[in-house]
N, C-alpha and C. Protein backbone atom coordinates (compact mmCIF):
# COMPACT_ATOMS: atom_id res chain seq x y z
N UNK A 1 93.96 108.20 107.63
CA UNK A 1 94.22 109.51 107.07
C UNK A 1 94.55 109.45 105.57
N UNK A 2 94.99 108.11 104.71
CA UNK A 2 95.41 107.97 103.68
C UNK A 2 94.32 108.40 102.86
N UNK A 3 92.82 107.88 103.13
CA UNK A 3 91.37 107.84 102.71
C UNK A 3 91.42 106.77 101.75
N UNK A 4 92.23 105.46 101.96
CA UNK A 4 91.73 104.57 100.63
C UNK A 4 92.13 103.06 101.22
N UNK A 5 91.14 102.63 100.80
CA UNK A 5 90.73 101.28 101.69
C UNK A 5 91.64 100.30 101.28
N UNK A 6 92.67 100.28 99.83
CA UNK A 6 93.22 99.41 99.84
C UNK A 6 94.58 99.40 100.78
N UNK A 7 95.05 100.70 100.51
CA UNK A 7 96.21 101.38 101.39
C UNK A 7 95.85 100.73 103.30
N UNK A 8 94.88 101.25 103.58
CA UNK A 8 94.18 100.72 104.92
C UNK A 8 94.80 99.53 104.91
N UNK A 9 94.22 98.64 104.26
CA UNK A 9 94.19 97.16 104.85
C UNK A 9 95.48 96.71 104.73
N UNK A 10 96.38 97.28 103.52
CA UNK A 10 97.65 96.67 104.01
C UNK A 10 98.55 97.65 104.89
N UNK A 11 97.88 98.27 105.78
CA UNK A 11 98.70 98.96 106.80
C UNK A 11 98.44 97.82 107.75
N UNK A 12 97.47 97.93 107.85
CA UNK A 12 96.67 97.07 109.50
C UNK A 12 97.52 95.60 109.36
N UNK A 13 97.78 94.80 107.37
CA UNK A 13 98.35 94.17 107.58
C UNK A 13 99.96 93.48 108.23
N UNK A 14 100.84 94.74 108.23
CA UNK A 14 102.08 95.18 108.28
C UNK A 14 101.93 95.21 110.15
N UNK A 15 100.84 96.01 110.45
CA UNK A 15 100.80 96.18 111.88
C UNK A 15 100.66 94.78 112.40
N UNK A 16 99.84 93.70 112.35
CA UNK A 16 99.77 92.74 112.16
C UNK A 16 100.95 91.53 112.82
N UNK A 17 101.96 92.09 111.66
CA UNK A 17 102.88 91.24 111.64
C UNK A 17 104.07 91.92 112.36
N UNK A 18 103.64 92.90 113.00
CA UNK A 18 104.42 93.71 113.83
C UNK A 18 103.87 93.38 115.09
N UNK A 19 102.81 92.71 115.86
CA UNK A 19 102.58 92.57 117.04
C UNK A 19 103.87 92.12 117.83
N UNK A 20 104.18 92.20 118.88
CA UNK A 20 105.05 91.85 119.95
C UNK A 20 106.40 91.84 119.19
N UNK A 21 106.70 93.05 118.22
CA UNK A 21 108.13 93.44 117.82
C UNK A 21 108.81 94.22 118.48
N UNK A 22 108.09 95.10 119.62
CA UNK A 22 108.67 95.77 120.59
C UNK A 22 108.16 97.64 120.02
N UNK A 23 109.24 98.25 120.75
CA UNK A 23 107.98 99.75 120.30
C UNK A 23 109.41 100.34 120.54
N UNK A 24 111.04 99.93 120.08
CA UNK A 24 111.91 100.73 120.11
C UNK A 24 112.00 101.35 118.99
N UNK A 25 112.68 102.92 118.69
CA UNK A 25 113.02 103.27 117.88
C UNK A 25 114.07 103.61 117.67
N UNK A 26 114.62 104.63 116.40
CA UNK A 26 116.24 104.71 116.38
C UNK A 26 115.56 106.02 115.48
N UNK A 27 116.56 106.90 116.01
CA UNK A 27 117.11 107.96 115.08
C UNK A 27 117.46 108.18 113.82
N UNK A 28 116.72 107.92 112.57
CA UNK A 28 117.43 108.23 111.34
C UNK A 28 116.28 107.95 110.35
N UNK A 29 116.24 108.67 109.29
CA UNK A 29 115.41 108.17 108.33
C UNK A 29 115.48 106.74 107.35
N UNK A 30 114.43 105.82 107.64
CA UNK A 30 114.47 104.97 106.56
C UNK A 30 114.72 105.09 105.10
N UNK A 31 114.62 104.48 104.45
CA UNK A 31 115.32 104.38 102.90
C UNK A 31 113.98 104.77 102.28
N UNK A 32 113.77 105.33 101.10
CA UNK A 32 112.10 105.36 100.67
C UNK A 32 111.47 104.50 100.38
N UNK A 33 112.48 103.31 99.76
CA UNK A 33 111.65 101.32 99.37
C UNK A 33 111.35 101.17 100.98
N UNK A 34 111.66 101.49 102.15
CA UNK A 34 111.07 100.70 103.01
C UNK A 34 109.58 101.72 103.49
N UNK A 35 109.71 103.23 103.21
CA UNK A 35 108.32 103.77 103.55
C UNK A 35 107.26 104.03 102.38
N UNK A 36 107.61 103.37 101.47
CA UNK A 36 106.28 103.68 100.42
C UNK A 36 105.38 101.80 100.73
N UNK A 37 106.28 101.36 101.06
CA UNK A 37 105.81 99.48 101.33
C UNK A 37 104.04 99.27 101.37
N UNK A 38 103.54 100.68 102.55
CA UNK A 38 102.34 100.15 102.90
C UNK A 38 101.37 100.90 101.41
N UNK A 39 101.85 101.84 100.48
CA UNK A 39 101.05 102.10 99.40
C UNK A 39 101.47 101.37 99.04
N UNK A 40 102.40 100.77 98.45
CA UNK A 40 102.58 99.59 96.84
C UNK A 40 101.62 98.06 97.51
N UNK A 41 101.90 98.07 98.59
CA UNK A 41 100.75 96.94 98.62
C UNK A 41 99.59 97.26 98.81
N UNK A 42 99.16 98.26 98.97
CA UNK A 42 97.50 98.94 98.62
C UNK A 42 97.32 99.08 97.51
N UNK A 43 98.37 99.06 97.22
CA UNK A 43 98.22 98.87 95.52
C UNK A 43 98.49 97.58 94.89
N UNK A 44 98.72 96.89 95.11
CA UNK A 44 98.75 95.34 94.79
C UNK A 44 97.54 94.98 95.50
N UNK A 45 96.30 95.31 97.21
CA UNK A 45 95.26 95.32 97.03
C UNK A 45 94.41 95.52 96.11
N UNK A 46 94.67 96.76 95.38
CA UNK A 46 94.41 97.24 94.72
C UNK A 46 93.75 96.45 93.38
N UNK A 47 94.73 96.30 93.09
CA UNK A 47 94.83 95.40 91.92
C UNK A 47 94.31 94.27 92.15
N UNK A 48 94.21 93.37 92.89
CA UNK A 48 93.48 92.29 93.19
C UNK A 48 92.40 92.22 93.01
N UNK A 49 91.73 93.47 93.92
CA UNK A 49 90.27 93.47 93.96
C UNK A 49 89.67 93.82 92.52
N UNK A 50 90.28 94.85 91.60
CA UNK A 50 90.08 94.88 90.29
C UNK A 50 90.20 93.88 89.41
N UNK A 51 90.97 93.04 89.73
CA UNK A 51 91.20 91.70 89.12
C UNK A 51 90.07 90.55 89.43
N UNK A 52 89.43 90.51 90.56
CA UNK A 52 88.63 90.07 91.26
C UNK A 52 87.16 90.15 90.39
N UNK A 53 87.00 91.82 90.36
CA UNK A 53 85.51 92.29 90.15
C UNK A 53 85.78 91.63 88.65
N UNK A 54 86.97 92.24 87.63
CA UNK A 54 86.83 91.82 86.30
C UNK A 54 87.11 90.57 86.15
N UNK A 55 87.38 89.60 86.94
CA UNK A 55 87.02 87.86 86.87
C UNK A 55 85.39 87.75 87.20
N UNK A 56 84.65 88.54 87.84
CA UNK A 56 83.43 88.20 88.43
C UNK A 56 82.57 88.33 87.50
N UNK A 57 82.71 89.61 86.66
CA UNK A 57 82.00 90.14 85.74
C UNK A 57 82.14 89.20 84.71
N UNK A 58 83.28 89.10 84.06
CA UNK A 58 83.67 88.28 82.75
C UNK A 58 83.09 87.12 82.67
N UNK A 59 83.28 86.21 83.38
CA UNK A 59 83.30 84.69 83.88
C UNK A 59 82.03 84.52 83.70
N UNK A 60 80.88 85.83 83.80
CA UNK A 60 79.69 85.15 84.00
C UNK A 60 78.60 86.09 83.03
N UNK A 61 79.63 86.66 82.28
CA UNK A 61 79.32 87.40 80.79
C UNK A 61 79.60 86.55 79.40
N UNK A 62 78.94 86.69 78.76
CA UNK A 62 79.25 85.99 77.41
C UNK A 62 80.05 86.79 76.46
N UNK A 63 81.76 86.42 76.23
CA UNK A 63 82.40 87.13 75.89
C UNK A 63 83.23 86.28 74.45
N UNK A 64 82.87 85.77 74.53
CA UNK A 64 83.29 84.73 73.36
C UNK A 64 82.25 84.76 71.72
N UNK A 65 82.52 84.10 70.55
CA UNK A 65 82.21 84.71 69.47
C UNK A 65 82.54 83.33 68.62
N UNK A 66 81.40 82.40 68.09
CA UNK A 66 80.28 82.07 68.56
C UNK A 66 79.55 81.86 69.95
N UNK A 67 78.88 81.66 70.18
CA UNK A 67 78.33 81.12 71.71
C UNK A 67 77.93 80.07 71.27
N UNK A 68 77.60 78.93 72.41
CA UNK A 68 76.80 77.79 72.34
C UNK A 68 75.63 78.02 73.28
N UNK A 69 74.15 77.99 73.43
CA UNK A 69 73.37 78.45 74.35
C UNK A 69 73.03 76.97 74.26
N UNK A 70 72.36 76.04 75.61
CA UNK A 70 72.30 74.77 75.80
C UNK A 70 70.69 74.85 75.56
N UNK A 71 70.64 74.07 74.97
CA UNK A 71 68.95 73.39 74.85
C UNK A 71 67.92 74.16 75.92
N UNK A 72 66.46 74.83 75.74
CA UNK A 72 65.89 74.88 76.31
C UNK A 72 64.10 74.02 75.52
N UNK A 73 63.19 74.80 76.41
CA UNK A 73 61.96 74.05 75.89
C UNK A 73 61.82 74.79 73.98
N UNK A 74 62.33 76.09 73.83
CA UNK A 74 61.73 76.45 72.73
C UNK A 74 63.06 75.74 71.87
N UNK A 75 63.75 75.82 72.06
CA UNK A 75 65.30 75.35 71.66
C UNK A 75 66.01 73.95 71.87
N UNK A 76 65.38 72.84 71.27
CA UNK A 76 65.84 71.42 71.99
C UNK A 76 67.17 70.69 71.54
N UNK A 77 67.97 71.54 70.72
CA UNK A 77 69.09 71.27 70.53
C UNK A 77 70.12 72.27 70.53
N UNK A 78 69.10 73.38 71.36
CA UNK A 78 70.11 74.46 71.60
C UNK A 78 70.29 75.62 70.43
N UNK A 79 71.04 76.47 70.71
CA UNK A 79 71.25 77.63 69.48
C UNK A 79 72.61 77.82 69.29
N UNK A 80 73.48 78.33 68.67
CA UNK A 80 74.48 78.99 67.95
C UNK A 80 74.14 80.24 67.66
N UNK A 81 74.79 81.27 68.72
CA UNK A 81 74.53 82.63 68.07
C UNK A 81 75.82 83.18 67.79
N UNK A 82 76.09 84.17 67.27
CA UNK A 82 77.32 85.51 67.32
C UNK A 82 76.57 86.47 68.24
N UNK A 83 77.80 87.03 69.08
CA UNK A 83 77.65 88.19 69.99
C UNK A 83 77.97 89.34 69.54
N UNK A 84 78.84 89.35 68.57
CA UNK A 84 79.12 90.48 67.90
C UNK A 84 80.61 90.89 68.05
N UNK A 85 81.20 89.84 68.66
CA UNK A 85 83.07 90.31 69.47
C UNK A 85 83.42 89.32 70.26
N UNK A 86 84.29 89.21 70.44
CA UNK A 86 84.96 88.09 71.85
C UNK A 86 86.07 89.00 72.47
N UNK A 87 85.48 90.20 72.41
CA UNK A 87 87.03 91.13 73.33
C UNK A 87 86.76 91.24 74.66
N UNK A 88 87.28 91.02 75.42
CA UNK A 88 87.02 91.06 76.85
C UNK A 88 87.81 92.13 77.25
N UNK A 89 87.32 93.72 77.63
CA UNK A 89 88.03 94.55 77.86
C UNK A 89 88.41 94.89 79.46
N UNK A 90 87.77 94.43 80.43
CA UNK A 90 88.28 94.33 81.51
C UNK A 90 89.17 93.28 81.80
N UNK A 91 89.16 91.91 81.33
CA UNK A 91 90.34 91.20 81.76
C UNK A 91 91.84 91.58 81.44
N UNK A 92 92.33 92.03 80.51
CA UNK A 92 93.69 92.39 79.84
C UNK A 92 94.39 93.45 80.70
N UNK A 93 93.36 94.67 80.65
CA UNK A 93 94.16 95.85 82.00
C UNK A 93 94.20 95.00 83.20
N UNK A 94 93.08 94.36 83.70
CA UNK A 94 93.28 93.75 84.63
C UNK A 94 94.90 92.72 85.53
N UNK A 95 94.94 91.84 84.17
CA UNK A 95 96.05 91.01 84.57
C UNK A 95 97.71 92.43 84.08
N UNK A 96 97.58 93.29 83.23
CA UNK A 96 98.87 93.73 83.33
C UNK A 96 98.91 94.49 84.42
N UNK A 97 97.77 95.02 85.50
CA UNK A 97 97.97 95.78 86.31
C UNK A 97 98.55 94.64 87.75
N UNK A 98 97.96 93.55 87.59
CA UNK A 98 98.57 92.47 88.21
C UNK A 98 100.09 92.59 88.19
N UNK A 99 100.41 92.35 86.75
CA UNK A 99 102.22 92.10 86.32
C UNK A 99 102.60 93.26 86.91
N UNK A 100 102.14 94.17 86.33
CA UNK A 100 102.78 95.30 87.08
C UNK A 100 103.50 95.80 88.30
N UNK A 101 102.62 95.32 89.12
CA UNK A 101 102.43 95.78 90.85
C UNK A 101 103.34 94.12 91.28
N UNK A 102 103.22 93.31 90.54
CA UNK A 102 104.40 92.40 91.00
C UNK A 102 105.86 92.53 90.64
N UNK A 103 106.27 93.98 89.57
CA UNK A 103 107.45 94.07 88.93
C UNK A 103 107.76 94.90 89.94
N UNK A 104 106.90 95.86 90.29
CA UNK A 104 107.51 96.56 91.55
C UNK A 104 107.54 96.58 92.72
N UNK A 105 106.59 95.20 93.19
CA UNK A 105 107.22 94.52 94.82
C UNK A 105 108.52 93.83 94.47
N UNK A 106 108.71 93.42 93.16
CA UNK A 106 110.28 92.86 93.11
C UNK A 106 111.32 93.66 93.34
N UNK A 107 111.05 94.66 92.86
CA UNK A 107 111.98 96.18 92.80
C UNK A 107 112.18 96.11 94.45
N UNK A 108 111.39 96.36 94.85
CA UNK A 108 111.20 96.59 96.92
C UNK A 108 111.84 95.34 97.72
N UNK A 109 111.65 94.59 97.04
CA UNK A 109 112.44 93.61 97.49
C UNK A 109 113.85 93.21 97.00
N UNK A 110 114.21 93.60 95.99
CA UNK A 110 115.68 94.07 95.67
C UNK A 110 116.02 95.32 96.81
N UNK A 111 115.10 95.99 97.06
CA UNK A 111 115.81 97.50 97.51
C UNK A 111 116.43 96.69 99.09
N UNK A 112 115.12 95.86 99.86
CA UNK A 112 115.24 95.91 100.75
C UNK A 112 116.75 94.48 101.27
N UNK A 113 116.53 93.72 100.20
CA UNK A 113 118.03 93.00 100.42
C UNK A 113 118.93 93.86 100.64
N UNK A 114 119.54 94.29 99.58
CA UNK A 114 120.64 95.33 99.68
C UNK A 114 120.80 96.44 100.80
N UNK A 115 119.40 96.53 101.33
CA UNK A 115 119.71 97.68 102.41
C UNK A 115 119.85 96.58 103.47
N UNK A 116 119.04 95.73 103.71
CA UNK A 116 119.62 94.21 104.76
C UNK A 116 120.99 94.38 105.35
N UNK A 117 121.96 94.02 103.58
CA UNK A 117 123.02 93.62 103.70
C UNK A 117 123.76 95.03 104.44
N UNK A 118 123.40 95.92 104.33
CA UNK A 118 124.16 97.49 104.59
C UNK A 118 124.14 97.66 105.77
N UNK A 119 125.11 97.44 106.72
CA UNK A 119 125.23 97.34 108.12
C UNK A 119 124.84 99.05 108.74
N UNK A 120 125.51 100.10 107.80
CA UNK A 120 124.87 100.98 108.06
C UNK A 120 123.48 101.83 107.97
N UNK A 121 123.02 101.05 107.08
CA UNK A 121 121.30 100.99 107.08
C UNK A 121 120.69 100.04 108.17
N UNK A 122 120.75 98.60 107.87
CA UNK A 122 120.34 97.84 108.85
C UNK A 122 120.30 97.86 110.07
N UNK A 123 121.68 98.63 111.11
CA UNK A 123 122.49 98.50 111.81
C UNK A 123 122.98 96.68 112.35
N UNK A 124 122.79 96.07 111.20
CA UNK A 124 123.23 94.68 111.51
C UNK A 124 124.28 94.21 111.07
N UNK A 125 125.31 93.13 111.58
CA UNK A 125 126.29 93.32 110.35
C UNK A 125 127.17 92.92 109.05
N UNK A 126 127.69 93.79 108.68
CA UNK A 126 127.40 94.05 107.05
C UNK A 126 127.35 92.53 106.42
N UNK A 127 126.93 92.02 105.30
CA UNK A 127 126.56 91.51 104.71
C UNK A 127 126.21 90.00 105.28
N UNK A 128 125.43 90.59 106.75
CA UNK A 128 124.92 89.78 108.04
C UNK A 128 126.08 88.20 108.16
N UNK A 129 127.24 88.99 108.11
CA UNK A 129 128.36 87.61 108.33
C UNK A 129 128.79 88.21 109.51
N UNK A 130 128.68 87.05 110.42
CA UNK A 130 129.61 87.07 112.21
C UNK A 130 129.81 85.93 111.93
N UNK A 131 131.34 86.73 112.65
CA UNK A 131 132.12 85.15 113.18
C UNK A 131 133.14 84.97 112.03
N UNK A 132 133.30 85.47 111.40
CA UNK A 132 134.77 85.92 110.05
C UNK A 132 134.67 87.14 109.56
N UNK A 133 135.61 86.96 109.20
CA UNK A 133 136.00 88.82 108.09
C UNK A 133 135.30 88.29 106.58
N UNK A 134 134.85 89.38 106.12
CA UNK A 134 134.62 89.62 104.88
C UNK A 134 136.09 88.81 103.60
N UNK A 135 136.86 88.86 104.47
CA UNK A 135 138.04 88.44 103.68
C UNK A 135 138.54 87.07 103.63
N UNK A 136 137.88 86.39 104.69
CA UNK A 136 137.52 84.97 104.36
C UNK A 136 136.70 84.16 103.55
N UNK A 137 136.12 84.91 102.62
CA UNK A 137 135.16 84.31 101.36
C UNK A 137 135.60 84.96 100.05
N UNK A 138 135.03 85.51 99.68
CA UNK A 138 134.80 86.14 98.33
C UNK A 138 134.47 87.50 98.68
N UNK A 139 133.89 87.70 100.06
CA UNK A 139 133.95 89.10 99.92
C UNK A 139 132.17 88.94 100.32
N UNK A 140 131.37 88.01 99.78
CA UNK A 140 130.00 88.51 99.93
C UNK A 140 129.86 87.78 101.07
N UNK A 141 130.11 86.80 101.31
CA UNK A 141 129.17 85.95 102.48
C UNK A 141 128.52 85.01 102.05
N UNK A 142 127.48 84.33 102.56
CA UNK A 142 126.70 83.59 102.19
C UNK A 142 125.55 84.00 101.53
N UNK A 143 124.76 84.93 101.69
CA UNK A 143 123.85 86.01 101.60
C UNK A 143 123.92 86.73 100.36
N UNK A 144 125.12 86.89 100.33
CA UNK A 144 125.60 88.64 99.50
C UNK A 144 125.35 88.44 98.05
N UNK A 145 124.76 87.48 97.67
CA UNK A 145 124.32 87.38 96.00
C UNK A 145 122.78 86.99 95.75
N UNK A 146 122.06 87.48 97.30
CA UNK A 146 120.60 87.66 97.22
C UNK A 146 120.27 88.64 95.94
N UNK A 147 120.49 89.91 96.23
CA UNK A 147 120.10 90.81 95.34
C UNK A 147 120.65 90.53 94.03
N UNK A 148 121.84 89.79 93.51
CA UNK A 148 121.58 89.64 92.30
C UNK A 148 120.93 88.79 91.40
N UNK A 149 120.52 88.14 92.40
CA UNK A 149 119.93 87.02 92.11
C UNK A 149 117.77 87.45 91.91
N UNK A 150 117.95 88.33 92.59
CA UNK A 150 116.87 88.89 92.96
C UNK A 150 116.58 89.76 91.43
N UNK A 151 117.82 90.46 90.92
CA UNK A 151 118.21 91.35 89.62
C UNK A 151 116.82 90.65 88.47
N UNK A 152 117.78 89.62 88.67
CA UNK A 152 117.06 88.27 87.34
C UNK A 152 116.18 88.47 87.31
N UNK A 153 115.16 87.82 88.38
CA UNK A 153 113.51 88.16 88.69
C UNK A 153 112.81 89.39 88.34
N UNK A 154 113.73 90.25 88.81
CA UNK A 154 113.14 91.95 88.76
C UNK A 154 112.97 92.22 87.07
N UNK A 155 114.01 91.99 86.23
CA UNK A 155 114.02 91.91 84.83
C UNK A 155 112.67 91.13 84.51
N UNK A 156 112.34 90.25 84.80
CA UNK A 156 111.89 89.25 84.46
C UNK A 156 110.30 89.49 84.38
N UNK A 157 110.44 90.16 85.56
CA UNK A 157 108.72 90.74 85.67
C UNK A 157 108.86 91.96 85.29
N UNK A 158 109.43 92.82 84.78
CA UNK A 158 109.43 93.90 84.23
C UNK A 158 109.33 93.72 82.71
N UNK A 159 109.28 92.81 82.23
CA UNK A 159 109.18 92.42 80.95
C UNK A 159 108.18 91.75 80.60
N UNK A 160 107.56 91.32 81.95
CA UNK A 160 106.01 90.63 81.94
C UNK A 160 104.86 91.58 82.00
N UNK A 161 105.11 93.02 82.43
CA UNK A 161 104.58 94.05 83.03
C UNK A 161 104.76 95.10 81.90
N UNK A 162 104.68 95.04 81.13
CA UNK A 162 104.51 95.44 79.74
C UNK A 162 103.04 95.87 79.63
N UNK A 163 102.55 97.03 79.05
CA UNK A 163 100.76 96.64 78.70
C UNK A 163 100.68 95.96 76.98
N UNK A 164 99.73 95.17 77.39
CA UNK A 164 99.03 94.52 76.18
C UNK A 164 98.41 95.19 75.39
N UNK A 165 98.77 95.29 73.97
CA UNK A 165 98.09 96.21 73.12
C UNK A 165 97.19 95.38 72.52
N UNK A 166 96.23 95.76 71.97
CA UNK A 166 95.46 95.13 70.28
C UNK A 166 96.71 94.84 69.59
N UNK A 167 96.55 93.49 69.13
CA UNK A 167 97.21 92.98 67.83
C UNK A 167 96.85 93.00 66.81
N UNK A 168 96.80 93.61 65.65
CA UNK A 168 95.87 93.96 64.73
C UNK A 168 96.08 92.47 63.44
N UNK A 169 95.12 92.11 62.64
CA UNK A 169 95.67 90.79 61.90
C UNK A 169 95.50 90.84 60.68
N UNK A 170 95.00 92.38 60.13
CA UNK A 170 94.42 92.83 58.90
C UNK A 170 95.26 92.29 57.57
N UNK A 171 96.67 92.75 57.84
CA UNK A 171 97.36 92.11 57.33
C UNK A 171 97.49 90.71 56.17
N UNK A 172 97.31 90.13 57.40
CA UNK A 172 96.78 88.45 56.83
C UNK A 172 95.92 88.16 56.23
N UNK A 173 95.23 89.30 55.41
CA UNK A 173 94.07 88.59 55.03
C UNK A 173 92.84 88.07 55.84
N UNK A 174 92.65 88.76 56.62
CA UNK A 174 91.46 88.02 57.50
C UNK A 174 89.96 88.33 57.76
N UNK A 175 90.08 89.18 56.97
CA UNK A 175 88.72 90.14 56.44
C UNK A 175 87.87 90.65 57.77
N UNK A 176 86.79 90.07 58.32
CA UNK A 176 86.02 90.22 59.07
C UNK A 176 87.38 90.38 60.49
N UNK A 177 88.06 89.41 60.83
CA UNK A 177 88.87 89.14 62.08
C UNK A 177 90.27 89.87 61.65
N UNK A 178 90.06 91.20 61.92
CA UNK A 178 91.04 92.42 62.01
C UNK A 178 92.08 92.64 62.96
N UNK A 179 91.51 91.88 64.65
CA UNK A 179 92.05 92.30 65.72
C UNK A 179 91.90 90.79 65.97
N UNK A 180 93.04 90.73 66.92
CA UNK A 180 92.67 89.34 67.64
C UNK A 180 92.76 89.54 69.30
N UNK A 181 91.95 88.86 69.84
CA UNK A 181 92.21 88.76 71.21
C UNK A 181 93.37 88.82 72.02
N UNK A 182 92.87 90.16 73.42
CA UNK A 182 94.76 90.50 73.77
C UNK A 182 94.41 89.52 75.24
N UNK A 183 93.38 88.81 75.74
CA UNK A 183 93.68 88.35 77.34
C UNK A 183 94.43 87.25 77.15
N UNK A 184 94.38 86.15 75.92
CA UNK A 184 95.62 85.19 76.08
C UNK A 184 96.72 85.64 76.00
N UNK A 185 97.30 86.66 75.47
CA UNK A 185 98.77 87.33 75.96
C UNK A 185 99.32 87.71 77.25
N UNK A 186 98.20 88.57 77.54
CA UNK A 186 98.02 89.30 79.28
C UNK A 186 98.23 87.66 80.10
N UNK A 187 97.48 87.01 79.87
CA UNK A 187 97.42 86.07 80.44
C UNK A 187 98.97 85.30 80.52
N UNK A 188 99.12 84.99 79.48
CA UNK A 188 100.80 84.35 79.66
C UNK A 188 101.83 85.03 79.78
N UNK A 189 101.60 86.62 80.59
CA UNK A 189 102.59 87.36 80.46
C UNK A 189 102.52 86.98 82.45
């Protein structure tokens, strides 16, 4: 009913991993990080497969500036041409839509620790410590510094998940080479 094939497949995947979990339910509404789960990973499908097609395409496009073309019969030591650019405009959206969709399964997975630990969300209990009081540690448990720990990460890819702009290099003096290539950034982001 969603109508979109990436959404699909990570439902069926979720179902999946739900075989022989039983078919009880409970009364109450889930949290919204646990019911948006099966779009954000249709959307991290998503993104894959876009990442996919623009590796398929690229990889086997000449995107670089000179080229080397290898020796043929008219050409026995080969040619040196210019293409006219080395911008590769599908790889760059590509990989930040990657970063992206991984800054916000981190997010979901922050949400879903913390609701873990919440005995009244979970109905498990609270900060899944049996067998002592809360007042025999520090208060968290063993557990209870998942999510901040989780914090770090979440920052971390949220800062990787940035979009890549044109870097412009005019500046410098560089006459002809104005812009420089944004997929080695995307790339190490």
């Amino acid at each position: 009913l969603w109508g979109d094939e990436h959404e699909a497949a990570a439902l069926q995947g979720l179902r999946e991993f739900l075989v022989g979990a039983g078919d009880g339910r409970r009364n109450y509404q889930a949290p919204v990080s646990y019911r948006i789960v099966p779009r954000v990973l249709g959307q991290a499908h998503r993104a894959l497969s876009s990442t996919e097609q623009a590796a398929t395409v690229s990889l086997a496009s000449i995107s670089d500036n000179p080229v080397y073309i290898p020796p043929d019969d008219a050409h026995p030591l080969g040619r040196c041409i210019s293409t006219g650019g080395y911008h590769n405009a599908m790889v760059t959206p590509a990989l930040d839509d990657l970063a992206a969709i991984w800054a916000d399964i981190c997010l979901l997975c922050d949400r879903h620790a913390s609701k873990l630990l919440n005995g009244k969300v979970s109905l498990l209990p609270d900060l899944l410590m049996t067998a002592r009081h809360s007042a025999d540690s520090d208060g968290h448990g063993n557990v209870g510094y998942v999510p901040m720990a989780i914090t770090g990460y979440l920052e971390q890819a949220k800062l990787a998940a940035q979009r890549t702009f044109i870097p412009g290099t005019e500046s410098a003096g560089a006459g002809q080479d104005d812009v420089a290539t944004t997929a080695f950034f995307a790339w190490t982001k």
